[in-house]
C-alpha atoms as a PDB file:
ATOM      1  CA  UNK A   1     114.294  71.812 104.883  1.00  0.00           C
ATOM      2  CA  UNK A   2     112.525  75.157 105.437  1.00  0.00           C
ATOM      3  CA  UNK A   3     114.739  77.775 103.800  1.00  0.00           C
ATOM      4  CA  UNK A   4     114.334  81.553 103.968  1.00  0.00           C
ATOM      5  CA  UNK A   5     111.444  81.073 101.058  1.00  0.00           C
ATOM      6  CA  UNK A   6     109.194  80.170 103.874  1.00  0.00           C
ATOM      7  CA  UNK A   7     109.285  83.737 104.838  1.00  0.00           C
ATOM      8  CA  UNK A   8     107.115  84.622 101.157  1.00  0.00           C
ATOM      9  CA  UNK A   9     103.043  84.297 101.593  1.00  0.00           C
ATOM     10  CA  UNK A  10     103.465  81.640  98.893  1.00  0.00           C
ATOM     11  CA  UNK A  11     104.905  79.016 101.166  1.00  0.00           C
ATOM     12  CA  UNK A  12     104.131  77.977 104.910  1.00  0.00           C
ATOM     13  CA  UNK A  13     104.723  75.964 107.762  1.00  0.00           C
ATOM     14  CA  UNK A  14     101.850  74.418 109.251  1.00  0.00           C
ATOM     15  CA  UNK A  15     101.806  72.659 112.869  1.00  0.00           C
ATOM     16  CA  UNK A  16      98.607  70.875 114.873  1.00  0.00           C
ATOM     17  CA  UNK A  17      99.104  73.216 118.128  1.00  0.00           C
ATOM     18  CA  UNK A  18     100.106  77.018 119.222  1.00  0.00           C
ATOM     19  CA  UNK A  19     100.785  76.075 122.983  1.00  0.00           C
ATOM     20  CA  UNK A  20     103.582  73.086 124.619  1.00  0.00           C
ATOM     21  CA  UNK A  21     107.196  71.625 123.204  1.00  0.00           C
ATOM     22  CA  UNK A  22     106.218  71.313 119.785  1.00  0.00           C
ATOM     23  CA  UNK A  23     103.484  74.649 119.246  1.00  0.00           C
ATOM     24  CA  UNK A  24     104.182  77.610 117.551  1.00  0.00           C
ATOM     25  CA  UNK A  25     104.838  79.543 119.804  1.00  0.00           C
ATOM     26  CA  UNK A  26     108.095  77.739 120.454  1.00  0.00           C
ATOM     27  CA  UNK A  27     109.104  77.406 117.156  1.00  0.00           C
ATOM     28  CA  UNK A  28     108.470  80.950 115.778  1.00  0.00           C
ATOM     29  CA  UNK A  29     110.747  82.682 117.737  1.00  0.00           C
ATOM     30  CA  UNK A  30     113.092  80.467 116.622  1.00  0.00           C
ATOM     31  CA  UNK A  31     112.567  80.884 113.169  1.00  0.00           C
ATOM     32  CA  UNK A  32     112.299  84.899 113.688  1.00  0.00           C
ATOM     33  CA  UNK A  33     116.295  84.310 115.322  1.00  0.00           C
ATOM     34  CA  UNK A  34     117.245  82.315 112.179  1.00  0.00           C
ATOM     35  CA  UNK A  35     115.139  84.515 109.322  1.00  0.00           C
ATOM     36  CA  UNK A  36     115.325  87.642 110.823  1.00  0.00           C
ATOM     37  CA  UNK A  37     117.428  88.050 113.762  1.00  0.00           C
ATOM     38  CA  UNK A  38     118.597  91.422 113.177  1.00  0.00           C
ATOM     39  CA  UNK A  39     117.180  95.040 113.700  1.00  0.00           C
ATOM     40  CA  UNK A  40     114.872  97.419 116.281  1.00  0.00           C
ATOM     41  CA  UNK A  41     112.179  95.339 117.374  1.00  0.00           C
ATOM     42  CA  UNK A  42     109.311  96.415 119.379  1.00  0.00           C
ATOM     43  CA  UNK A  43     107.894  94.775 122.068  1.00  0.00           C
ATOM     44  CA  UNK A  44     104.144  93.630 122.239  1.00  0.00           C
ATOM     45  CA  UNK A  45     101.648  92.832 124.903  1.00  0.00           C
ATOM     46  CA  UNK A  46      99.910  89.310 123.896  1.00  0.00           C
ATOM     47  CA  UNK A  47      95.861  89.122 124.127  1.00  0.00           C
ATOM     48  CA  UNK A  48      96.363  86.563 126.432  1.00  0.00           C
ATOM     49  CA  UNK A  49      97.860  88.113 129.837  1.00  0.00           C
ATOM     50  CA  UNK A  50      99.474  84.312 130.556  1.00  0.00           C
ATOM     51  CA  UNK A  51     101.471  84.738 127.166  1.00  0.00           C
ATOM     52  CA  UNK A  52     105.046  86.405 127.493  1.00  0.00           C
ATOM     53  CA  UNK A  53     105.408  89.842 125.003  1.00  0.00           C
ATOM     54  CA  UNK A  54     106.091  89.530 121.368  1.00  0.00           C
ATOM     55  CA  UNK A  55     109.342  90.734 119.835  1.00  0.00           C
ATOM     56  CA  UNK A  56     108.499  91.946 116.150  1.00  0.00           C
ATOM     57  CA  UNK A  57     110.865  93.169 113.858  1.00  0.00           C
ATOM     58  CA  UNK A  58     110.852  94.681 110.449  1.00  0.00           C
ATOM     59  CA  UNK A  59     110.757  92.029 107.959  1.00  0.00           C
ATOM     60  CA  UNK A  60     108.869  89.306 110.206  1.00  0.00           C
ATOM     61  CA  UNK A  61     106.049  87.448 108.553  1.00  0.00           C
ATOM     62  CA  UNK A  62     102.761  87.701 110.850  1.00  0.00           C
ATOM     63  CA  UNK A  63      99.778  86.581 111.298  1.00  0.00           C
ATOM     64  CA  UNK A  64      96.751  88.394 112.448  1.00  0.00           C
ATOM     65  CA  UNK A  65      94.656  86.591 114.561  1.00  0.00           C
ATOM     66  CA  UNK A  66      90.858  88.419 115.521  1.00  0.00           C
ATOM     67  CA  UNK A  67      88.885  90.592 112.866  1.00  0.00           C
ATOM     68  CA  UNK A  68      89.509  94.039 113.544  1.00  0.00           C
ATOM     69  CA  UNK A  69      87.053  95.996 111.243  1.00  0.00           C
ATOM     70  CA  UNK A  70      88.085  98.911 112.016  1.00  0.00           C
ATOM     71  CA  UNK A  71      91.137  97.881 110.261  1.00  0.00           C
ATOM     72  CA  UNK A  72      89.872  95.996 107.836  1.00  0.00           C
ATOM     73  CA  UNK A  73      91.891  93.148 108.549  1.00  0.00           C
ATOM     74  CA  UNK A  74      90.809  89.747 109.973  1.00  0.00           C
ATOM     75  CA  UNK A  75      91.667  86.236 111.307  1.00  0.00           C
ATOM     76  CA  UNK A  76      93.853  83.866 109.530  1.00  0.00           C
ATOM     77  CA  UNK A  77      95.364  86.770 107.197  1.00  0.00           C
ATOM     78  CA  UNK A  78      99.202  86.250 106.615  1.00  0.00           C
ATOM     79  CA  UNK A  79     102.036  89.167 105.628  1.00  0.00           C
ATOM     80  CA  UNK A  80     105.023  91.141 106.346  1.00  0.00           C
ATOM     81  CA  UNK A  81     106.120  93.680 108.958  1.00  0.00           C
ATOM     82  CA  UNK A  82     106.582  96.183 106.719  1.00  0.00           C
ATOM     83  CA  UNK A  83     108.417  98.847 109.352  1.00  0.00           C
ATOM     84  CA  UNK A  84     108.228  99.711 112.951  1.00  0.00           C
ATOM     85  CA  UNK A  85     108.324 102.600 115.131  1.00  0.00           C
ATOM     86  CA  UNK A  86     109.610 102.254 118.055  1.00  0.00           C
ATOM     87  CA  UNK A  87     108.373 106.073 119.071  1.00  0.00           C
ATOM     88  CA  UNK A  88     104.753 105.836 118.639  1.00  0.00           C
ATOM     89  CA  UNK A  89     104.382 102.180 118.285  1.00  0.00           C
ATOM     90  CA  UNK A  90     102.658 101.841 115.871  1.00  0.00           C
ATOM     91  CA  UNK A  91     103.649  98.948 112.441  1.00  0.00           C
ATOM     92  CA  UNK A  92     103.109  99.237 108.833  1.00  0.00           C
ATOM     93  CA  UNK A  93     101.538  95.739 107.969  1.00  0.00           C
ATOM     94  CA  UNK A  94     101.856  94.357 104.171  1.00  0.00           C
ATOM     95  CA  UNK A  95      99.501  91.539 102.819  1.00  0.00           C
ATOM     96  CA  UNK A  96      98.865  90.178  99.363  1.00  0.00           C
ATOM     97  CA  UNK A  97      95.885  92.494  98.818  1.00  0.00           C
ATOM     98  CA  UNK A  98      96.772  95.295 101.355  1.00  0.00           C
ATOM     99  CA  UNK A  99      99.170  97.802 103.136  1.00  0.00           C
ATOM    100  CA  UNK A 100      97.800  98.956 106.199  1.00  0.00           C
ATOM    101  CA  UNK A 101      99.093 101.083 109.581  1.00  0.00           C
ATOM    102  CA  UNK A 102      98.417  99.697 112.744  1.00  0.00           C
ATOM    103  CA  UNK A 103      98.358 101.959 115.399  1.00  0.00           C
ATOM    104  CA  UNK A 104      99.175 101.441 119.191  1.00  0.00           C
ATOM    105  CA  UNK A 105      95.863 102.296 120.448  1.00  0.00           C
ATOM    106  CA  UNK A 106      92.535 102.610 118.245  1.00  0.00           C
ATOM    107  CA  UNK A 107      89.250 103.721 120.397  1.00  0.00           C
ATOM    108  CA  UNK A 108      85.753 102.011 118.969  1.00  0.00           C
ATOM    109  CA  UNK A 109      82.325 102.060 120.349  1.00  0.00           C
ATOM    110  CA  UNK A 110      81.880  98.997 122.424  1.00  0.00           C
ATOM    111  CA  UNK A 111      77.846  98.203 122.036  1.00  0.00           C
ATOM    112  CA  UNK A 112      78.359  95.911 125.841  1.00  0.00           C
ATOM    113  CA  UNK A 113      80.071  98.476 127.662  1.00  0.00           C
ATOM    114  CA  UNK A 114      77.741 101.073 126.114  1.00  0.00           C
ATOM    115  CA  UNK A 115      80.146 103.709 125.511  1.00  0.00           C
ATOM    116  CA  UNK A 116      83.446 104.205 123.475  1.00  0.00           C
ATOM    117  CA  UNK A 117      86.423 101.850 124.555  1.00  0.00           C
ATOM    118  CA  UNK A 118      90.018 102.383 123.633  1.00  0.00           C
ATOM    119  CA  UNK A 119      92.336  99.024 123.239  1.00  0.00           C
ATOM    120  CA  UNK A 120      95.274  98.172 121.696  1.00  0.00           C
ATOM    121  CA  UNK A 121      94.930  96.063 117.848  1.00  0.00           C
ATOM    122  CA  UNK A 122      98.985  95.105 117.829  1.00  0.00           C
ATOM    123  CA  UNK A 123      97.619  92.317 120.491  1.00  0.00           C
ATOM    124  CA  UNK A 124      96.097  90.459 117.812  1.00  0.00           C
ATOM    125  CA  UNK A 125      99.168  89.928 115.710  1.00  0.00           C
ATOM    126  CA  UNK A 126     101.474  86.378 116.095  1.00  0.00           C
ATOM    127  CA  UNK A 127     104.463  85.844 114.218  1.00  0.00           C
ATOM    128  CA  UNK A 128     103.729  83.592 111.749  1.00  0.00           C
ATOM    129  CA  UNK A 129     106.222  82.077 110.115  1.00  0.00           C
ATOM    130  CA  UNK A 130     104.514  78.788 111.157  1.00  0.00           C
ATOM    131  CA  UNK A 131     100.942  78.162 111.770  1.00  0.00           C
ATOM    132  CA  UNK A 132      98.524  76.136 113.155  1.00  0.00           C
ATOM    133  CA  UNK A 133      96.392  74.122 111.265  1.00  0.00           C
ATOM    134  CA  UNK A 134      93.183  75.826 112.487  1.00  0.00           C
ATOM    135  CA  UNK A 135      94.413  79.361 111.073  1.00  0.00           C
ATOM    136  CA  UNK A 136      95.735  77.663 107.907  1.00  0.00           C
ATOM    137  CA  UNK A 137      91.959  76.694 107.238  1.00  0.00           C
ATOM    138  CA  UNK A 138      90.703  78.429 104.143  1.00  0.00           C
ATOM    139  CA  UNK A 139      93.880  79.263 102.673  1.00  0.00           C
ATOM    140  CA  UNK A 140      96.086  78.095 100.148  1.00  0.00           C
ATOM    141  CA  UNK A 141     100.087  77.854  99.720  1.00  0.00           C
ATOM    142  CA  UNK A 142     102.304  76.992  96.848  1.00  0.00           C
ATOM    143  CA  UNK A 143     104.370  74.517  99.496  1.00  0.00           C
ATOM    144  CA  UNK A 144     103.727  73.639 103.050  1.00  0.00           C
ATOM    145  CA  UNK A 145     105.911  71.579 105.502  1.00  0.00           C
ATOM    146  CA  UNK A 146     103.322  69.869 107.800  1.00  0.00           C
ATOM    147  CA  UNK A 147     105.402  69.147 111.309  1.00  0.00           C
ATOM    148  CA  UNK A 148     103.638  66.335 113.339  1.00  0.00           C
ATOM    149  CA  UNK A 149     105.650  64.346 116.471  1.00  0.00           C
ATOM    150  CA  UNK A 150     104.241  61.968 118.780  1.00  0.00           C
ATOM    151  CA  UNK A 151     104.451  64.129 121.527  1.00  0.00           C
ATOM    152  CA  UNK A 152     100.885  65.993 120.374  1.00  0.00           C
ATOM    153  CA  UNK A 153      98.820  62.961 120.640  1.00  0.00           C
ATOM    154  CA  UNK A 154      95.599  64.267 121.521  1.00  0.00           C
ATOM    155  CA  UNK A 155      95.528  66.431 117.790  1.00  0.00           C
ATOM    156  CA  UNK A 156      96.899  63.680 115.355  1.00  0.00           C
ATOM    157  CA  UNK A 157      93.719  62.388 113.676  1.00  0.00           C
ATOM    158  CA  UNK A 158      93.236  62.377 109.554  1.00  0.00           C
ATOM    159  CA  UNK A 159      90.443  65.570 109.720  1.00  0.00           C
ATOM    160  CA  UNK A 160      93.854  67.505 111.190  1.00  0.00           C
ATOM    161  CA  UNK A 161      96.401  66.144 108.290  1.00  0.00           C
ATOM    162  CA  UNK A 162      93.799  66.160 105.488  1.00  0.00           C
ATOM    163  CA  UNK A 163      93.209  70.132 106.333  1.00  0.00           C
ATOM    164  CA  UNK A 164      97.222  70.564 106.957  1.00  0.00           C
ATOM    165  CA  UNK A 165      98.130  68.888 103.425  1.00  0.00           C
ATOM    166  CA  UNK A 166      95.009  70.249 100.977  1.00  0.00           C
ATOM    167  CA  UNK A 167      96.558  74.156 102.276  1.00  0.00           C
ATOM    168  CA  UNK A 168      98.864  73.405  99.535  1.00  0.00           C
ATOM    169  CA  UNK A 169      98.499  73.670  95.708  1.00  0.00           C
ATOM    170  CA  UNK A 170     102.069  72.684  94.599  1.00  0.00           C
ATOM    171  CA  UNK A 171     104.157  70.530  97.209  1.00  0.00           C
ATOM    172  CA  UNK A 172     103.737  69.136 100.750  1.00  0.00           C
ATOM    173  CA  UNK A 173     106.653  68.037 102.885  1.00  0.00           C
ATOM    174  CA  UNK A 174     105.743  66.102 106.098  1.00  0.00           C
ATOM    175  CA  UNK A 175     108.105  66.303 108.812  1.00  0.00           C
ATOM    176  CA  UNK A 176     107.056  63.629 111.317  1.00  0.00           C
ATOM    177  CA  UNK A 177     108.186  60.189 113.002  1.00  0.00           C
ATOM    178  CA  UNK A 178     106.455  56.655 112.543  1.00  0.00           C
ATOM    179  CA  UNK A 179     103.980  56.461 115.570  1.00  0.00           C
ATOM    180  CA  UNK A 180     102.645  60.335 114.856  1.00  0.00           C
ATOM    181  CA  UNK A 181     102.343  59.474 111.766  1.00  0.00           C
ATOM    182  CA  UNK A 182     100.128  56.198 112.336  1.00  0.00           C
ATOM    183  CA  UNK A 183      97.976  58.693 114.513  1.00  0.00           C
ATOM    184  CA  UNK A 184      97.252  60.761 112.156  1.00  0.00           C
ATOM    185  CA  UNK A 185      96.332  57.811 109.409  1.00  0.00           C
ATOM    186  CA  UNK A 186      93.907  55.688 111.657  1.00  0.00           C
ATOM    187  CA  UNK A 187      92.517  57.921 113.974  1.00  0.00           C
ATOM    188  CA  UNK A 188      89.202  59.864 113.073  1.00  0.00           C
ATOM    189  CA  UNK A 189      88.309  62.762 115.250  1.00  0.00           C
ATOM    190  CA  UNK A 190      86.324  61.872 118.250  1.00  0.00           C
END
């Protein structure tokens, strides 16, 4: 069902949760081994100490996920890995309306800590050939495949699938079974 298409800005696969059997972060490595298996890769620390490093590859579709200013790039925006350097670390990023550099380590002035801070922006990129609902919000696809299974019971409500299928301007393909389906139909967000 998703085809290598899915890898364009145009077209997206949306899911209810990042974390557990059926989040994104299972499923996008997977994809990233199917799409774009091949090639240096460069290994990133995650935001999240608990999370294991991020393999990222030329060619990957991301996902940025905190506003970096400095940057100029913010949550929820969507693009290619342009290139990598595995010397320096640092990642040419492409989006619809930008090319940008990402360096390994930017320094900013840090108005709690009083002073200037260094840290490292790479931490606040996910692969993102599928998303979460939550960082789909405000944007638009020509297709989306909206994945839903029983198994994420707690997020299947109609507020969840009404944001998952309006991302999409052109087609919507729901991959789901009968009882997360019925979920998501009669249950309204408590």
């Amino acid at each position: 069902m998703a085809t290598k298409e899915f890898m364009q800005s145009d077209y997206q696969i949306i899911m209810p949760t990042r974390k557990g059997k059926y989040g994104t972060m299972k499923i996008n490595p997977s994809l990233q081994v199917k799409w774009n298996g091949r090639g240096d890769h460069l290994l990133l620390d995650r935001a999240d100490d608990k999370d294991p490093s991020l393999a990222v590859r030329s060619g990957d579709k991301f996902l940025w996920t905190k506003n970096d200013y400095q940057l100029a790039i913010f949550n929820g925006e969507i693009g290619q890995i342009e290139w990598v350097n595995s010397e320096d670390g640092s990642l040419g990023l492409v989006t619809p309306e930008k090319e940008l550099v990402v360096p390994a380590l930017m320094k900013t002035y840090s108005p709690y800590h009083g002073h200037a801070i260094s840290y490292d922006p790479r931490k606040h990129i996910d692969l993102g050939y599928a998303v979460t609902t939550h960082k789909a919000q405000g944007s638009e696809f020509k297709t989306i495949i909206y994945c839903i299974c029983g198994g994420q019971a707690f997020l299947l409500n109609r507020q969840n699938l009404y944001t998952a299928i309006t991302r999409a301007k052109h087609q919507v393909i729901i991959i789901t079974d009968r009882r997360a389906m019925g979920l998501s139909l009669k249950k309204a967000r408590m």
